[in-house]
Protein backbone atom coordinates (compact mmCIF):
# COMPACT_ATOMS: atom_id res chain seq x y z
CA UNK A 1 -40.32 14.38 10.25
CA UNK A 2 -40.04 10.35 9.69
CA UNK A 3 -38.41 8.52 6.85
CA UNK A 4 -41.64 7.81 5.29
CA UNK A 5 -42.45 11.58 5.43
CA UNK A 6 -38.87 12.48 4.09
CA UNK A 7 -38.68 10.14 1.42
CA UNK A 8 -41.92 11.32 0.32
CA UNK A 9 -40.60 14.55 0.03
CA UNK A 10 -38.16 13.84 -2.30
CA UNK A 11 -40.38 11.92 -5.20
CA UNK A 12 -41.67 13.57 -7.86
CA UNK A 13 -44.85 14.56 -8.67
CA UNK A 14 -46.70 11.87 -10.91
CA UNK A 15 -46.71 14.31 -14.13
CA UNK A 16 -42.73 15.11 -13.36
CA UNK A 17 -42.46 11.34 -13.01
CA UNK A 18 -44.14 10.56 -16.19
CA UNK A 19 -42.87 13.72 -18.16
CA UNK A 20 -38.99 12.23 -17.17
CA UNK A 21 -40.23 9.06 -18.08
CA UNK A 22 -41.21 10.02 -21.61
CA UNK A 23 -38.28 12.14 -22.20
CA UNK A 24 -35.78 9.53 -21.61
CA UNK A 25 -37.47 7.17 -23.64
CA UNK A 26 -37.57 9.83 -26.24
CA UNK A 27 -33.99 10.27 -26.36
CA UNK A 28 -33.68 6.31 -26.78
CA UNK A 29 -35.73 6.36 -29.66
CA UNK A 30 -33.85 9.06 -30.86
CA UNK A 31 -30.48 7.57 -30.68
CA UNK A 32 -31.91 4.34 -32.23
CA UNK A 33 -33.58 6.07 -35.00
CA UNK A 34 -30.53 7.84 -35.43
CA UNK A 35 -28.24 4.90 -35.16
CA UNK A 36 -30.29 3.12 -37.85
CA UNK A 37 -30.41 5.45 -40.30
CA UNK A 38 -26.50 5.44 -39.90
CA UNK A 39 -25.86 1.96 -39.84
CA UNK A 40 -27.50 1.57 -43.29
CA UNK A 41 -25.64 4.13 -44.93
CA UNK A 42 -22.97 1.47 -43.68
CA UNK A 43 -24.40 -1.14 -46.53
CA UNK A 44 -26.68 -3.90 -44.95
CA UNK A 45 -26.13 -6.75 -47.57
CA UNK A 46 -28.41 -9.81 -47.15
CA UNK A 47 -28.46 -12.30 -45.14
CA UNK A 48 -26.06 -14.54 -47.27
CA UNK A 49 -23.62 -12.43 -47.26
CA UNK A 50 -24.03 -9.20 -44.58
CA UNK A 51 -22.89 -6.00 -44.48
CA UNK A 52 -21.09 -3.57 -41.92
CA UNK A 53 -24.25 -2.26 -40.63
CA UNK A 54 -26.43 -5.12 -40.62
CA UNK A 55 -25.73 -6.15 -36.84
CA UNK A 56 -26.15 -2.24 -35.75
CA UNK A 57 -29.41 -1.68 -37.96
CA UNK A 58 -31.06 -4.48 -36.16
CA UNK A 59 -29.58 -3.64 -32.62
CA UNK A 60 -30.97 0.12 -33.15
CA UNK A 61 -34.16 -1.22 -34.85
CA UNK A 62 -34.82 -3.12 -31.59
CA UNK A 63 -33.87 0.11 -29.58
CA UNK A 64 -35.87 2.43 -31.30
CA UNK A 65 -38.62 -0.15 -31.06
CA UNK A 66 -38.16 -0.35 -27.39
CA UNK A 67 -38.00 2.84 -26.56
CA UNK A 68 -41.33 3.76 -28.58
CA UNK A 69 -42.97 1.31 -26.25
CA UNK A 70 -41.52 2.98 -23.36
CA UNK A 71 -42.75 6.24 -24.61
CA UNK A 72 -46.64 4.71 -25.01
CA UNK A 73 -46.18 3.04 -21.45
CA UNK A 74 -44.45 5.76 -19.44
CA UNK A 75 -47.11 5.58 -16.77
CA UNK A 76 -45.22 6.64 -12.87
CA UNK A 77 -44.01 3.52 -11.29
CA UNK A 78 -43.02 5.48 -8.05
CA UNK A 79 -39.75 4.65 -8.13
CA UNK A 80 -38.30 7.78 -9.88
CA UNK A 81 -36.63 10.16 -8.38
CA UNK A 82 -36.01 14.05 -9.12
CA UNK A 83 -32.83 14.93 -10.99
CA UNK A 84 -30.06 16.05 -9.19
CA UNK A 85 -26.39 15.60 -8.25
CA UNK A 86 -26.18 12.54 -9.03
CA UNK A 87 -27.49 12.67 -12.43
CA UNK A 88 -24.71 15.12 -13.20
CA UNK A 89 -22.85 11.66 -12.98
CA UNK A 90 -24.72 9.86 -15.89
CA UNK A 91 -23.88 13.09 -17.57
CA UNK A 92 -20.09 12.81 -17.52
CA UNK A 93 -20.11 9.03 -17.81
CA UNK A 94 -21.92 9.72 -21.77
CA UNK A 95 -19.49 12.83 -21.99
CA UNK A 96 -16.53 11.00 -21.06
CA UNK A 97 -17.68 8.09 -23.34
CA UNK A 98 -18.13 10.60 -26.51
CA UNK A 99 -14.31 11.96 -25.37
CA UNK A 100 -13.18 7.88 -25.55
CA UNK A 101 -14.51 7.39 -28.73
CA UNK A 102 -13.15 10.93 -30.48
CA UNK A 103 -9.53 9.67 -28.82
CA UNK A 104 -9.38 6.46 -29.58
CA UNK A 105 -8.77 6.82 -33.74
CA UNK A 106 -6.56 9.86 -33.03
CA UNK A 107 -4.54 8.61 -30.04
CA UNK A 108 -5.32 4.82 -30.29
CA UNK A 109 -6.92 2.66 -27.55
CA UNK A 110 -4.30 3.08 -24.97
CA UNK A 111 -4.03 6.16 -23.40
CA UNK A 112 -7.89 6.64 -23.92
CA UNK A 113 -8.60 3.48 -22.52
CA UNK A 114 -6.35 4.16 -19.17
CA UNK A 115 -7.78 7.36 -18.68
CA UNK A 116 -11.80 6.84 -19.11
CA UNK A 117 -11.28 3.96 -16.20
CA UNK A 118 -8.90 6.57 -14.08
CA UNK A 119 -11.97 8.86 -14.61
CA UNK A 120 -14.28 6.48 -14.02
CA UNK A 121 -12.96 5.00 -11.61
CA UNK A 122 -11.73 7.48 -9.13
CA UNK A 123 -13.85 10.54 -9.63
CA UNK A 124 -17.21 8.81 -10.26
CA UNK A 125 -16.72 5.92 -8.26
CA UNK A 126 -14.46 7.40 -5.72
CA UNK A 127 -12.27 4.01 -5.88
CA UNK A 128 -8.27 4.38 -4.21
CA UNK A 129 -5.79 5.41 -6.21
CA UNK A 130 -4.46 2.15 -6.11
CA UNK A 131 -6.88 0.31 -6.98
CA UNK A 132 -7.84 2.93 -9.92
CA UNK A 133 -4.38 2.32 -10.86
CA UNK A 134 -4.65 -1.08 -10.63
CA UNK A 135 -7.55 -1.97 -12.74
CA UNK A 136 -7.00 0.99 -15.24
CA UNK A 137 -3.40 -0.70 -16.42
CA UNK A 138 -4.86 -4.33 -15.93
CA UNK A 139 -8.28 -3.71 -18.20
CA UNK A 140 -5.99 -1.91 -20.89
CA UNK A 141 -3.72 -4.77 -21.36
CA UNK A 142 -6.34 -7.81 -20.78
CA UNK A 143 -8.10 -5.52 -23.39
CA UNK A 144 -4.84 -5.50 -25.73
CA UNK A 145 -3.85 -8.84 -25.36
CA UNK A 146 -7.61 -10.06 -25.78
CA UNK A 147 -8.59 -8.54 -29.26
CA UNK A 148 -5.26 -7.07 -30.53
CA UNK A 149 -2.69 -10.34 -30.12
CA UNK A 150 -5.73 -13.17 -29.46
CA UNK A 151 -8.08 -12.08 -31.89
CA UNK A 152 -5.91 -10.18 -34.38
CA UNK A 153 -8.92 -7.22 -34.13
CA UNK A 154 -7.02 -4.42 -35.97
CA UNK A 155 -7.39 -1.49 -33.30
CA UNK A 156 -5.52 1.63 -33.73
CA UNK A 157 -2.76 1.16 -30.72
CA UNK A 158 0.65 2.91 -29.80
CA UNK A 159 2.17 -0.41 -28.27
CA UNK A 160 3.02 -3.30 -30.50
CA UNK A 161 4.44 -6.70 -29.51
């Protein structure tokens, strides 16, 4: 069997294509619809003087928007590709995310931080330890000393300075 042949093999048909393509867009729309609804419970304000949940109602306006369009134009493009292991990847990357962000009020941004990118880092992207290590304890503190001591961001955190 040739490449060609092989690779052929392996694509979807054009009504899986377009029935993946419309539920992924649905579950954008979903989580903007969703977001927006939250984000004005926030308190929007006006323009003159905004609220919390200004900025994220029109960031998950424009998603929902988006993905609606998607939805309408979910036509195959031929470049999708079946699920399989390596979707299981996207998977833990939003799992691991939704882990992060029940941690980080509990625990603070530390420990949370160090151990998404460990994660990350050397189970999904198969990185040396070294280099996991590496970039896990660098990101934390560029992260620290960016928005906790530059920008005075109040972040819940374990270290102080």
């Amino acid at each position: 069997m040739t490449a060609p042949d092989q690779e052929q093999e392996t694509r979807p048909s054009a009504a899986y294509a377009r029935r993946q393509n419309v539920i992924a867009a649905a579950v954008l729309c979903a989580i903007g619809v969703g977001a927006a609804i939250l984000s004005w419970q926030l308190g929007i304000g006006d323009l003159a003087d905004p609220g919390p949940g200004l900025w994220p109602l029109i960031v998950s306006v424009a998603m929902a928007v988006i993905a609606a369009v998607l939805v309408v134009r979910s036509a195959p493009t031929g470049e999708e590709e079946r699920f399989g292991r390596e979707s299981l990847v996207v998977v833990i990357g939003v799992v691991s995310l939704l882990g992060y962000v029940l941690l980080f009020e509990q625990v603070g941004f530390e420990i949370p931080t160090v151990a998404l990118l460990v994660l990350w880092l050397k189970l999904l992207g198969r990185e040396s330890w070294r280099m996991t290590v590496i970039v896990s304890v660098v990101a934390t503190a560029a992260i620290y000393l960016l928005f906790i001591t530059g920008l005075e961001v109040s972040l819940p955190h374990i270290v102080h300075f």
